[in-house]
C-alpha atoms as a PDB file:
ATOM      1  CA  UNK A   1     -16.725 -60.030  36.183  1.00  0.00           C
ATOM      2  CA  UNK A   2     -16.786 -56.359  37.695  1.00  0.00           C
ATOM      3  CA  UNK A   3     -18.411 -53.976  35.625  1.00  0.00           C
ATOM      4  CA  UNK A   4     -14.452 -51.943  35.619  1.00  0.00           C
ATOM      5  CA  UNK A   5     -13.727 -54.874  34.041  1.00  0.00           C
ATOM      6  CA  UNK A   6     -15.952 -54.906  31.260  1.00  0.00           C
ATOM      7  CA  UNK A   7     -15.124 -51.364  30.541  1.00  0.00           C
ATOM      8  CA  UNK A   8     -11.498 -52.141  30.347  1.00  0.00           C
ATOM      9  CA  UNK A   9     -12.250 -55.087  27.770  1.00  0.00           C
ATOM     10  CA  UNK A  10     -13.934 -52.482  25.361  1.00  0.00           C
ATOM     11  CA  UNK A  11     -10.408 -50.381  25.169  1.00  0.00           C
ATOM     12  CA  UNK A  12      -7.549 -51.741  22.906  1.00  0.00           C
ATOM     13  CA  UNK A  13      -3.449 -50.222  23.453  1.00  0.00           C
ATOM     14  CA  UNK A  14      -3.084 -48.658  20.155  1.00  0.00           C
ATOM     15  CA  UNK A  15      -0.208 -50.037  18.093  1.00  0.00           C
ATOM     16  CA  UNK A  16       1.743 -47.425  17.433  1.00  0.00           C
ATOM     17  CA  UNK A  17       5.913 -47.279  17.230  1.00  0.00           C
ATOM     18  CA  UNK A  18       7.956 -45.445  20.272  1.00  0.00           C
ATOM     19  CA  UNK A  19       9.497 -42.972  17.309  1.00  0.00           C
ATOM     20  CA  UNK A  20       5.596 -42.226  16.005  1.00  0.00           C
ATOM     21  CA  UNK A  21       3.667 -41.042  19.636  1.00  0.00           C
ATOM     22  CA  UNK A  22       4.390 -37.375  19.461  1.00  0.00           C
ATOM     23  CA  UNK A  23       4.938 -37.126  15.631  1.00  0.00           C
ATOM     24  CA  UNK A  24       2.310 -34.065  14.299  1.00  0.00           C
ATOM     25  CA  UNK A  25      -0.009 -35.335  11.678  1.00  0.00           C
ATOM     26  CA  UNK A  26      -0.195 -31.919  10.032  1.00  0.00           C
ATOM     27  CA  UNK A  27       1.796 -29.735   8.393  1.00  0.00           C
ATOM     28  CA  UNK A  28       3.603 -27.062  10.514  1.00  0.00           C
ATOM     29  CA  UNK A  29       3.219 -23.712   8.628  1.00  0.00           C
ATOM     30  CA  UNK A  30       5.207 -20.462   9.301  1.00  0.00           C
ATOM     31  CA  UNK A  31       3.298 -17.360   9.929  1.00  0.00           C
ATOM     32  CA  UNK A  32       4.149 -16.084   6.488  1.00  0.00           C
ATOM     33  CA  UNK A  33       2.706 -19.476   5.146  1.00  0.00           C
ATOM     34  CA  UNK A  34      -0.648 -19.310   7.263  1.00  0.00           C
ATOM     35  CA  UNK A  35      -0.928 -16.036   6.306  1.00  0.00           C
ATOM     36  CA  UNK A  36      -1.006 -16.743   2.326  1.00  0.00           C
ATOM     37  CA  UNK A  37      -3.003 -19.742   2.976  1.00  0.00           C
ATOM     38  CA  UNK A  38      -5.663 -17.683   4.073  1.00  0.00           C
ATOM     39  CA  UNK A  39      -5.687 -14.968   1.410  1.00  0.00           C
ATOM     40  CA  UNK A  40      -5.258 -17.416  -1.437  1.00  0.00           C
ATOM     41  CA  UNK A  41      -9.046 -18.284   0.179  1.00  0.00           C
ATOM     42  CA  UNK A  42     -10.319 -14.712  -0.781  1.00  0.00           C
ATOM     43  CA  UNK A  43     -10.889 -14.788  -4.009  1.00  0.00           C
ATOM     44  CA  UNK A  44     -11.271 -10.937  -4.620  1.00  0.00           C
ATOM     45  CA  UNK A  45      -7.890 -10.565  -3.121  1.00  0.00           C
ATOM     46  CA  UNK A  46      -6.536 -13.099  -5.140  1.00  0.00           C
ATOM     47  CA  UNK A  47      -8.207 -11.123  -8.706  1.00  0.00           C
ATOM     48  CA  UNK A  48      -7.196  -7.414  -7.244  1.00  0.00           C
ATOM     49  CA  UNK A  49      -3.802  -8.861  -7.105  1.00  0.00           C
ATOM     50  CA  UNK A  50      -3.303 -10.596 -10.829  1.00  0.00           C
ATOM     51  CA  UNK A  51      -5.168  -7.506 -12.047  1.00  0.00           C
ATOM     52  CA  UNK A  52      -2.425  -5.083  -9.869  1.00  0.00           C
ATOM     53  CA  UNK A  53       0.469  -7.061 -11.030  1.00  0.00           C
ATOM     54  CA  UNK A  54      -0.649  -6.737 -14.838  1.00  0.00           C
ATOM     55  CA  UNK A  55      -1.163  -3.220 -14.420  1.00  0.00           C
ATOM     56  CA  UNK A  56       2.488  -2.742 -12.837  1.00  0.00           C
ATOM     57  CA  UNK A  57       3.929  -4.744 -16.000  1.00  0.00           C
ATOM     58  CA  UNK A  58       1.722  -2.625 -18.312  1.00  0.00           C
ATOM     59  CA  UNK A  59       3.290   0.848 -16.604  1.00  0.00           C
ATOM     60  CA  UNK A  60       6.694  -0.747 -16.857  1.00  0.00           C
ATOM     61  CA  UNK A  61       6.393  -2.248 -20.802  1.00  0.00           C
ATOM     62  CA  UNK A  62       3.611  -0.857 -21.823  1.00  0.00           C
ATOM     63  CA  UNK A  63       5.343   2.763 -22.878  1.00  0.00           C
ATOM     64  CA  UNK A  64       7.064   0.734 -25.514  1.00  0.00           C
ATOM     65  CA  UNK A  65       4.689  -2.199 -26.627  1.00  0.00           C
ATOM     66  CA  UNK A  66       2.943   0.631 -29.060  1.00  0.00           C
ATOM     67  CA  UNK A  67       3.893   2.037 -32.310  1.00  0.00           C
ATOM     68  CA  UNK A  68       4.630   5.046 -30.387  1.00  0.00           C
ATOM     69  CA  UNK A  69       6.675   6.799 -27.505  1.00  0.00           C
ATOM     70  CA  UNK A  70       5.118   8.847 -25.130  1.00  0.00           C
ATOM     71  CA  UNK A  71       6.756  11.703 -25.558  1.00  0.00           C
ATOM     72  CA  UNK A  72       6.729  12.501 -29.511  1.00  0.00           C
ATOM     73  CA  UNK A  73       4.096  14.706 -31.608  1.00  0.00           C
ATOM     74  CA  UNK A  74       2.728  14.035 -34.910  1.00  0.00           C
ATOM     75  CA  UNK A  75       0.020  17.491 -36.032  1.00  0.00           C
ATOM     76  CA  UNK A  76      -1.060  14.861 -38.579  1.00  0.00           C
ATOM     77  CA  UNK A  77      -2.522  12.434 -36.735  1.00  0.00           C
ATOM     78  CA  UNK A  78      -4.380  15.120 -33.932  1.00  0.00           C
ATOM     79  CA  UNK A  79      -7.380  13.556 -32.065  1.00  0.00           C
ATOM     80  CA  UNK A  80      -7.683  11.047 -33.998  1.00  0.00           C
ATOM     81  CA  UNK A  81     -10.022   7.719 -32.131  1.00  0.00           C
ATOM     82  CA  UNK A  82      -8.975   4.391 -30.957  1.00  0.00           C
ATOM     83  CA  UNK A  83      -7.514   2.965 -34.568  1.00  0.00           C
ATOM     84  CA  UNK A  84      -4.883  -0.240 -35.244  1.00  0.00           C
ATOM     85  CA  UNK A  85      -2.143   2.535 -34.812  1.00  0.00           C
ATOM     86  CA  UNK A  86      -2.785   4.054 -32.047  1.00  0.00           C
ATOM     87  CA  UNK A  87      -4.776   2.056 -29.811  1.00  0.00           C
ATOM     88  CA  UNK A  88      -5.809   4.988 -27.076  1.00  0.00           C
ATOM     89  CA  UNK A  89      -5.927   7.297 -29.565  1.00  0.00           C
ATOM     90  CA  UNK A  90      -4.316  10.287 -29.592  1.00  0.00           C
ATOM     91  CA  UNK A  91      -4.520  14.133 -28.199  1.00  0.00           C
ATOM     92  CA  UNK A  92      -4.266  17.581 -29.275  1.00  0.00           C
ATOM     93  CA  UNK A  93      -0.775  17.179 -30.105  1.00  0.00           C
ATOM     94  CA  UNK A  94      -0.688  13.770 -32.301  1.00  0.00           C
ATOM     95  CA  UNK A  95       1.051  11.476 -28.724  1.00  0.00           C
ATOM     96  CA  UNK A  96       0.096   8.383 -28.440  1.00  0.00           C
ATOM     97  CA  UNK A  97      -2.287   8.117 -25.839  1.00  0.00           C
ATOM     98  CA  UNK A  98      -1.363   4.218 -25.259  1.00  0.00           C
ATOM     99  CA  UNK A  99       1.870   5.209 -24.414  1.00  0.00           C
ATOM    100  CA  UNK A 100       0.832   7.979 -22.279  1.00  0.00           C
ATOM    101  CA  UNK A 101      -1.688   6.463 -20.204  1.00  0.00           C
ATOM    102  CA  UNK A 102       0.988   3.642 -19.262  1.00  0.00           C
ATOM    103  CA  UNK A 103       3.632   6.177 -18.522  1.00  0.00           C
ATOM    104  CA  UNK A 104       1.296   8.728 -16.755  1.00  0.00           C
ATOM    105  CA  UNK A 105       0.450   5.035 -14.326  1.00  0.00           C
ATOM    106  CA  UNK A 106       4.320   4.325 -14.005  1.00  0.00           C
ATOM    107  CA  UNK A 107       4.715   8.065 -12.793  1.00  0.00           C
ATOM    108  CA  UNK A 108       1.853   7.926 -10.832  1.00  0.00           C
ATOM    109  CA  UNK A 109       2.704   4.777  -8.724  1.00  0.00           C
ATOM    110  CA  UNK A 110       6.444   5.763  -8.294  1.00  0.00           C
ATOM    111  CA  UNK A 111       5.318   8.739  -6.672  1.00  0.00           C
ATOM    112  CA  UNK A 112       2.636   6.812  -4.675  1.00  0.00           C
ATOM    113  CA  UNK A 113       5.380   3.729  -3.390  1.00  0.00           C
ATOM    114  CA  UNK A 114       8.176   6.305  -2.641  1.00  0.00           C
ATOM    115  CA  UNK A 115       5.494   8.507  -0.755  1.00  0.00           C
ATOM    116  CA  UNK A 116       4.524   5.538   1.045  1.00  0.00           C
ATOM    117  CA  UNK A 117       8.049   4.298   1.714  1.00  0.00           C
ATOM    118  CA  UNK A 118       8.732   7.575   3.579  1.00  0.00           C
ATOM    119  CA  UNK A 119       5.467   7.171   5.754  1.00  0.00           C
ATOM    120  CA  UNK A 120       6.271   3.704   6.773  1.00  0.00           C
ATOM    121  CA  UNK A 121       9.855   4.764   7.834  1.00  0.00           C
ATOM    122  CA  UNK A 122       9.152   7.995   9.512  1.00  0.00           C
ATOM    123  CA  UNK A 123       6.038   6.697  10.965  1.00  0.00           C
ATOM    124  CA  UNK A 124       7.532   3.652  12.276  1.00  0.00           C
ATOM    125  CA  UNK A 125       9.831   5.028  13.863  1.00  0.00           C
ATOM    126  CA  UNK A 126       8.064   8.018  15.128  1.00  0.00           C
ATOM    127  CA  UNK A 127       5.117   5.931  16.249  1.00  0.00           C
ATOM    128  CA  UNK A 128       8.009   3.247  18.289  1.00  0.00           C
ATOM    129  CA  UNK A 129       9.837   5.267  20.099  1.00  0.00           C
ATOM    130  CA  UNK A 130       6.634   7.188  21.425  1.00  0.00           C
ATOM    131  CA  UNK A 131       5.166   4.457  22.572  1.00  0.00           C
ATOM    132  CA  UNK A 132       8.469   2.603  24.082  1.00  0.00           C
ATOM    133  CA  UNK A 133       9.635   5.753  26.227  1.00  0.00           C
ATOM    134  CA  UNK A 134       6.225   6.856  27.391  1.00  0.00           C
ATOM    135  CA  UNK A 135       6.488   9.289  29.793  1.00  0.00           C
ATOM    136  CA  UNK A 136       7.345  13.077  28.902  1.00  0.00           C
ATOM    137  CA  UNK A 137       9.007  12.133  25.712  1.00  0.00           C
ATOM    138  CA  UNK A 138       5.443  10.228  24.708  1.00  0.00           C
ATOM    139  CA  UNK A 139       3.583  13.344  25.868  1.00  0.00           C
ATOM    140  CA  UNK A 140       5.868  16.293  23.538  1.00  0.00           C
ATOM    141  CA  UNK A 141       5.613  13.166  20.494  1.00  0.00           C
ATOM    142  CA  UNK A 142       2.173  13.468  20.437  1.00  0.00           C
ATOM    143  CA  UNK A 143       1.314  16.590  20.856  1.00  0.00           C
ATOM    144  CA  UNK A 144       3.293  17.124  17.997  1.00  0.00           C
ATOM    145  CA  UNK A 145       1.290  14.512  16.162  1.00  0.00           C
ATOM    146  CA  UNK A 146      -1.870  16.318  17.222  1.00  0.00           C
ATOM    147  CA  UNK A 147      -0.713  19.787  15.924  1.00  0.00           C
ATOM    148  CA  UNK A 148      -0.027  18.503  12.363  1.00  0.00           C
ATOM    149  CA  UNK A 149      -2.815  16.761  12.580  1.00  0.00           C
ATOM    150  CA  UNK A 150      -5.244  19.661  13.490  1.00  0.00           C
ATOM    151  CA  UNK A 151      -3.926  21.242   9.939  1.00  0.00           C
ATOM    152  CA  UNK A 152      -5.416  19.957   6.966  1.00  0.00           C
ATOM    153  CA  UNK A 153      -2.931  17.804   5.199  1.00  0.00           C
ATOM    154  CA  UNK A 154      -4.148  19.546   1.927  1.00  0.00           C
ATOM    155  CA  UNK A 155      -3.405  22.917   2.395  1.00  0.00           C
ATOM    156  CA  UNK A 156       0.322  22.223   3.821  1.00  0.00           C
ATOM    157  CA  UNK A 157       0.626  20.299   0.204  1.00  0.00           C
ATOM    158  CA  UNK A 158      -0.835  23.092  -1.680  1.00  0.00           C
ATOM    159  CA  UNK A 159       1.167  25.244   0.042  1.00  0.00           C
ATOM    160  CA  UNK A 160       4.018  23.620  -0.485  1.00  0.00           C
ATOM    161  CA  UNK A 161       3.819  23.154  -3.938  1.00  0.00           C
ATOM    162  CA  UNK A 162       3.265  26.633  -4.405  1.00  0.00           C
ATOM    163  CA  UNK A 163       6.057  27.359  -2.867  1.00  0.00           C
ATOM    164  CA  UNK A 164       8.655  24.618  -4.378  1.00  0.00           C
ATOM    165  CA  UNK A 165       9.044  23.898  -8.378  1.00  0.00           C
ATOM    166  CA  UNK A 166       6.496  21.363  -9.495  1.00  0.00           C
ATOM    167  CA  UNK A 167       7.882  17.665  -9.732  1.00  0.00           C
ATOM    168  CA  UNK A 168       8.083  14.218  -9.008  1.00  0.00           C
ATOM    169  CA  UNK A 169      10.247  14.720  -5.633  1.00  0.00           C
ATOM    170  CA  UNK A 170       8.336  17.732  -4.350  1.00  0.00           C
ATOM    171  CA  UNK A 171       5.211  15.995  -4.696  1.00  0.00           C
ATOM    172  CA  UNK A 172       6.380  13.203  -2.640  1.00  0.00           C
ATOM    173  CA  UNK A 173       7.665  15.537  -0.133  1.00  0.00           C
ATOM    174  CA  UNK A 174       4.375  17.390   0.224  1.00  0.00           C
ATOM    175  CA  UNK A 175       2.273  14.351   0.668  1.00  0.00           C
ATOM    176  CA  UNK A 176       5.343  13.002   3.339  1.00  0.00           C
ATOM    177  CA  UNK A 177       4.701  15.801   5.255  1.00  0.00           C
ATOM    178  CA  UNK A 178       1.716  15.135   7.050  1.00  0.00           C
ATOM    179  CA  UNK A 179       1.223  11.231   5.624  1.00  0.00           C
ATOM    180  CA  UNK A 180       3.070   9.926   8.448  1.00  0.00           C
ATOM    181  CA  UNK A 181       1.089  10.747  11.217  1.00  0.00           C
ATOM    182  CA  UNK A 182      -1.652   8.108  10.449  1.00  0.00           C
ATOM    183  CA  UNK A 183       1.253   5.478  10.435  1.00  0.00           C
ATOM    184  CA  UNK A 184       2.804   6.459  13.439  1.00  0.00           C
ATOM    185  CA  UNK A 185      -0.305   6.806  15.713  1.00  0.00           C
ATOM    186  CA  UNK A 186      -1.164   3.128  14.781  1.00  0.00           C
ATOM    187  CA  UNK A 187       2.304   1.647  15.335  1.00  0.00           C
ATOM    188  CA  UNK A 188       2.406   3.723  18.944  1.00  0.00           C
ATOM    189  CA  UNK A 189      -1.253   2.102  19.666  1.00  0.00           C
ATOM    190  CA  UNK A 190      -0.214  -1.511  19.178  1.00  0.00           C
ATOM    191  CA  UNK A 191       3.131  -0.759  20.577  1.00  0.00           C
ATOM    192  CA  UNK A 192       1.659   0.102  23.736  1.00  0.00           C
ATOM    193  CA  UNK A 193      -0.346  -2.819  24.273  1.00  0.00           C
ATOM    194  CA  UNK A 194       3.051  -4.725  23.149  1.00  0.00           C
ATOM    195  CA  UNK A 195       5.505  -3.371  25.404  1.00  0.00           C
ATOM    196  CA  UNK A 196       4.244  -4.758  28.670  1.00  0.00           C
ATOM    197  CA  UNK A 197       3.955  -8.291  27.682  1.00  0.00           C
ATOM    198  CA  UNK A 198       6.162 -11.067  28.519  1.00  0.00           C
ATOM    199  CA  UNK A 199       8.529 -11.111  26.247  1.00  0.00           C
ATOM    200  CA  UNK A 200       9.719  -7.668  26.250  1.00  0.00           C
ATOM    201  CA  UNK A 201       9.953  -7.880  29.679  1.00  0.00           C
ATOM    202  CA  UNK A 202      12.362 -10.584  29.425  1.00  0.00           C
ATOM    203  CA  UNK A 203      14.325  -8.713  26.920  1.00  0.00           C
ATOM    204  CA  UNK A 204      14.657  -5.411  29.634  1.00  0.00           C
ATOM    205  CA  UNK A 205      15.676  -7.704  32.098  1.00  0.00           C
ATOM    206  CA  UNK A 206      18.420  -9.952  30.015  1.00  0.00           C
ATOM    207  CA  UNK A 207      20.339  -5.858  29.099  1.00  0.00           C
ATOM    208  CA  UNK A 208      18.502  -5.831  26.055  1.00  0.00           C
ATOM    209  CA  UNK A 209      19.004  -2.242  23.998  1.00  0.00           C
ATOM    210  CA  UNK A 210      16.146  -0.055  23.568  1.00  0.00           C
ATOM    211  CA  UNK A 211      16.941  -0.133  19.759  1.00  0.00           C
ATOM    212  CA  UNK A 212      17.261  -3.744  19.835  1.00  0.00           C
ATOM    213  CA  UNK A 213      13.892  -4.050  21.291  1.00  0.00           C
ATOM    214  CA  UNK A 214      12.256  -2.411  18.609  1.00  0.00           C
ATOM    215  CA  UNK A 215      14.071  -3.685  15.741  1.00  0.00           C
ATOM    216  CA  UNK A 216      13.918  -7.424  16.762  1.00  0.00           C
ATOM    217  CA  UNK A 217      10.539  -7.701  19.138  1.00  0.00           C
ATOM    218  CA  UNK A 218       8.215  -5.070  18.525  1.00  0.00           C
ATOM    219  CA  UNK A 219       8.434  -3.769  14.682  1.00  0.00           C
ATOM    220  CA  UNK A 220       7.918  -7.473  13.778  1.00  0.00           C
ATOM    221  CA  UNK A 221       4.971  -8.129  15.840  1.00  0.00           C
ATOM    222  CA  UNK A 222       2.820  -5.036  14.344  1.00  0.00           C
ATOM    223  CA  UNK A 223       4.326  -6.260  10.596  1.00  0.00           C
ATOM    224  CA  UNK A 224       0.519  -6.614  10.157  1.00  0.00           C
ATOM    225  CA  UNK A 225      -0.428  -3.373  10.761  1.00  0.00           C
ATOM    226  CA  UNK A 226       2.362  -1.588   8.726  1.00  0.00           C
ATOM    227  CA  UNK A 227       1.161  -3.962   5.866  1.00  0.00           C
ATOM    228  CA  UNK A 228      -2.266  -2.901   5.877  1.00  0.00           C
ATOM    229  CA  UNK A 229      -1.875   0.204   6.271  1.00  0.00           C
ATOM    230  CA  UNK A 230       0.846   0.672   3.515  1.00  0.00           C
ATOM    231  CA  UNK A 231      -1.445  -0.656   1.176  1.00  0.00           C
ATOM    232  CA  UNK A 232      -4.146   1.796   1.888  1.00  0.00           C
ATOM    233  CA  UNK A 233      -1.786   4.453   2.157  1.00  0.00           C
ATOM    234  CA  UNK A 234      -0.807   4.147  -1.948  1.00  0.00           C
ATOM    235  CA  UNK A 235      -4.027   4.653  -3.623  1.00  0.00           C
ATOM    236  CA  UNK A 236      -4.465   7.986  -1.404  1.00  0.00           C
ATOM    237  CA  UNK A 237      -1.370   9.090  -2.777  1.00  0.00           C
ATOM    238  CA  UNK A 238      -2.508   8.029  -5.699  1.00  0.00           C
ATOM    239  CA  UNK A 239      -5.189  10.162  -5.374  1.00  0.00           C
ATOM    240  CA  UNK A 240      -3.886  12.931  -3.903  1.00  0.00           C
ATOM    241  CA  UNK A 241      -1.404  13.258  -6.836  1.00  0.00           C
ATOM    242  CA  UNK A 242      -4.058  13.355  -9.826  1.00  0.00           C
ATOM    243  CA  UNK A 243      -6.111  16.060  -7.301  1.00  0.00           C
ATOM    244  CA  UNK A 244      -3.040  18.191  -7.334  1.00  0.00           C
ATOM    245  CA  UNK A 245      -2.210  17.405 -11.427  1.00  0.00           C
ATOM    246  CA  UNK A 246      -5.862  18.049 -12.166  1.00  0.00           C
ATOM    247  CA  UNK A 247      -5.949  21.482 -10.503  1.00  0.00           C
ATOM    248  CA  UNK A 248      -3.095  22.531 -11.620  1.00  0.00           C
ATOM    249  CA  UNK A 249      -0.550  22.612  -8.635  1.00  0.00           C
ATOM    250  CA  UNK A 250       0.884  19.246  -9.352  1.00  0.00           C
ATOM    251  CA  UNK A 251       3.744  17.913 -12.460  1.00  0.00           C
ATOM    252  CA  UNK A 252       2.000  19.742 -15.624  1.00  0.00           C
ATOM    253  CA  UNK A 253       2.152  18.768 -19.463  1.00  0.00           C
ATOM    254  CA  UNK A 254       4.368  17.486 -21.352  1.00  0.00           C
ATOM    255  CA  UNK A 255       5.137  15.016 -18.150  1.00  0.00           C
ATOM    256  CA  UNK A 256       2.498  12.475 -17.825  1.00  0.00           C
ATOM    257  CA  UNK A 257       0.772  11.484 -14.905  1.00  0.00           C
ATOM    258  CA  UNK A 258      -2.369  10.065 -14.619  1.00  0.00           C
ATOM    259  CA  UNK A 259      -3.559  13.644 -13.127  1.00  0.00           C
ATOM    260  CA  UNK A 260      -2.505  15.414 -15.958  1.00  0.00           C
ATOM    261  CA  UNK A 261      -4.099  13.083 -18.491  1.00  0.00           C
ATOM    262  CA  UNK A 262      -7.106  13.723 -16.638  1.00  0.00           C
ATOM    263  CA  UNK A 263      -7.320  17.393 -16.396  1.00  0.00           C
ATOM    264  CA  UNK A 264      -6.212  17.185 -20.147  1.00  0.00           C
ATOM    265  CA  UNK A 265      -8.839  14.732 -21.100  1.00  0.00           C
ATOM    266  CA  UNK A 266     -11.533  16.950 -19.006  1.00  0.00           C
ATOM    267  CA  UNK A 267     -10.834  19.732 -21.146  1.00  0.00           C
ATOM    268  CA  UNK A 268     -12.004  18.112 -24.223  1.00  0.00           C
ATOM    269  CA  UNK A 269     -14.774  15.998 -22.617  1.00  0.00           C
ATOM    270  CA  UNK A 270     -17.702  17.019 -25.027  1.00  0.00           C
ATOM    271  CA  UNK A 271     -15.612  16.240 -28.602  1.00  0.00           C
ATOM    272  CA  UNK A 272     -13.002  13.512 -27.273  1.00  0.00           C
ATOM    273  CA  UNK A 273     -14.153  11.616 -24.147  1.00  0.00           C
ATOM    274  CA  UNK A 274     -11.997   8.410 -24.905  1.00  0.00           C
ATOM    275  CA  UNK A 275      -8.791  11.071 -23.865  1.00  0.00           C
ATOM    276  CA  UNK A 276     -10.761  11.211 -19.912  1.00  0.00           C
ATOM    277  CA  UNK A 277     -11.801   7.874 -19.960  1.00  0.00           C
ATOM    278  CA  UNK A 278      -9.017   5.385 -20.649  1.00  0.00           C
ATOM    279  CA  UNK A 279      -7.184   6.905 -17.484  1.00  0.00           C
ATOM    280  CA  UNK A 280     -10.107   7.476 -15.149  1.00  0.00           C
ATOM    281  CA  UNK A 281     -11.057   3.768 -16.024  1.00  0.00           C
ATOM    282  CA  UNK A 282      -7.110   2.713 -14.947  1.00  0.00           C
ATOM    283  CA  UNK A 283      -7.400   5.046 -11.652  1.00  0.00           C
ATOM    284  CA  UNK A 284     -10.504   3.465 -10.707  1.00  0.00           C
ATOM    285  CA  UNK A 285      -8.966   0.200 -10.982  1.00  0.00           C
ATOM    286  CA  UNK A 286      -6.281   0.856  -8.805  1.00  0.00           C
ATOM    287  CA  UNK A 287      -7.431   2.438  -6.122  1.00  0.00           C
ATOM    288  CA  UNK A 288     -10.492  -0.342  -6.425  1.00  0.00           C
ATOM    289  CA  UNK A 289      -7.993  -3.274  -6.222  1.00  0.00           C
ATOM    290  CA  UNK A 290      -5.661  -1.946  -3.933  1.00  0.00           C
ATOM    291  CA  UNK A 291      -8.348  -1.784  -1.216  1.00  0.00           C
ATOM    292  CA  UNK A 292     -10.040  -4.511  -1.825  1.00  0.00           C
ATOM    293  CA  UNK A 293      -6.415  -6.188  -1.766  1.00  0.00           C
ATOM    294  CA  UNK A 294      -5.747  -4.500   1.618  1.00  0.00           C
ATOM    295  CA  UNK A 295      -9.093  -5.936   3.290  1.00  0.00           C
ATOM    296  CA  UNK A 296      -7.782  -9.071   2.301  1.00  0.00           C
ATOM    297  CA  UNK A 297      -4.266  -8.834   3.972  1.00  0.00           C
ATOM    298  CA  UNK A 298      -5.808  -7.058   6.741  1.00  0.00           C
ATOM    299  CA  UNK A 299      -8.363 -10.587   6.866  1.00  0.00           C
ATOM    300  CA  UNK A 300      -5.559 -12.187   6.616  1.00  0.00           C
ATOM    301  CA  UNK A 301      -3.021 -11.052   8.467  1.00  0.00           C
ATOM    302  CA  UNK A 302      -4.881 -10.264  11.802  1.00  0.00           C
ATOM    303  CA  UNK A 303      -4.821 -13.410  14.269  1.00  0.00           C
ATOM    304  CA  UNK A 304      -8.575 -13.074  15.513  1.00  0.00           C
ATOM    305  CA  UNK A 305      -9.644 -13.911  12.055  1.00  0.00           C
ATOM    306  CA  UNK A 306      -8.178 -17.298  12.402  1.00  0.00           C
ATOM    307  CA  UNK A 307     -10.698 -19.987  12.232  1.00  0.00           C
END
């Protein structure tokens, strides 16, 4: 017996049915699936998010779980401390501070999602069709981009709210001005790299429409990226909104916004600290577990972290 022969009496056909030889053992996931997968594995993702989502059903209910509206005063009950009535206490003018702090967070994240919404559309958009006609109309895009972005973002906003009434929509306007340009200069980066691949290519040569292209091959493919972004883009606003309330240039009292119920807490620090701290403590965690939420989708959502 040749020694090929021995080897071939140490291998055995497996059995295995005609139907069965290319079946996958695993599960196929979509890219939306994968993605979860893997941030369901970081577990301070995971928390930030249960702690956002109770925090978004506290700014929606919470105005009305209380004993109290928001928006009422009482001159009898004035500064009086955390009780079984009025669970945040109260301020100078006898309103609830439970129902304040809750509205003040509803206020302040409306502002912050609608100011994002506008940056993700204008940027997108801005940032796409740079990139995808190059050329001279790429060069006059961006050095646009570069102008706005050699003037401080805060002084167009202060100027502009100097200029306009204080409110909801002309706070989101200021902060829309310049918030874009961050977007767009990411979307244009990836876009770039995108554009010259296969597929788009293909799409060119098959009479594909420029709009078409963007809408269907290359907005999808940097879905990450807007994501991420997006998600760090609403705690600055959140930020950027108390900033504006706290000095005085953003919505004043009697609206509530977690600016204003900090400036008005800061002005009675020394005799009635629980009116600074109950909405510094809910800013904090915000802007805490929105980030920490956004380095998870970011883990998550980015191919080269694949293991």
């Amino acid at each position: 017996m040749t020694q090929m022969d021995n080897v071939d009496a140490l291998f055995k056909p497996a059995a295995a049915k005609p139907d069965e030889r290319e079946k996958i053992a695993g599960k196929s996931l979509t890219a939306f699936q994968d993605s979860w997968r893997r941030l369901r594995q970081n577990k301070a993702a995971i928390v930030s998010l249960v702690i956002l989502v109770i925090m978004l059903l506290l700014a929606i209910v919470g105005p009305w779980i209380g004993h109290h509206d928001y928006y009422s005063t009482d001159y009898n009950a004035v500064y009086q401390k955390p009780n079984a009535d009025h669970w945040f206490g109260t301020d100078k003018f006898g309103r609830d501070q439970w129902a304040r702090v809750w509205q003040g967070t509803r206020v302040s994240l409306l502002i912050a999602v609608l100011a994002a919404a506008l940056d993700l559309v204008i940027g997108v958009a801005y940032g796409a069709i740079s990139a995808l006609f190059g050329g001279r109309v790429d060069n006059v895009m961006q050095r646009i981009v570069e102008i706005l972005t050699g003037i401080p973002s805060l002084i167009i906003i202060i100027l502009l709210m100097m200029v306009m009434k204080p409110g909801i929509v002309t706070i989101m306007v200021a902060m829309s001005i310049t918030g874009w340009v961050n977007m767009a200069r990411l979307v244009r980066a990836h876009i770039m790299k995108l554009k010259s691949q296969e597929f788009v290519l293909a799409a060119r040569t098959l009479g594909t429409s420029t709009g078409r292209i963007i809408t269907k091959h290359l907005i999808p493919n940097t879905i990450g990226i807007i994501v991420i972004n997006t998600m760090f883009t609403i705690p600055s606003a959140i930020f950027t909104e108390a900033f504006l309330s706290f000095i005085g240039l953003g919505l004043q009292s009697p609206m509530s916004s977690l600016g204003v119920l900090i400036n008005d807490g800061f002005a009675s620090l020394n005799t009635q600290a629980y009116l600074l701290l109950y909405p510094s403590i809910v800013i904090v965690l915000i802007m805490v577990t929105f980030n920490i939420l956004g380095d998870g989708l970011r883990d998550a959502l980015d191919p080269r972290m694949r293991k």
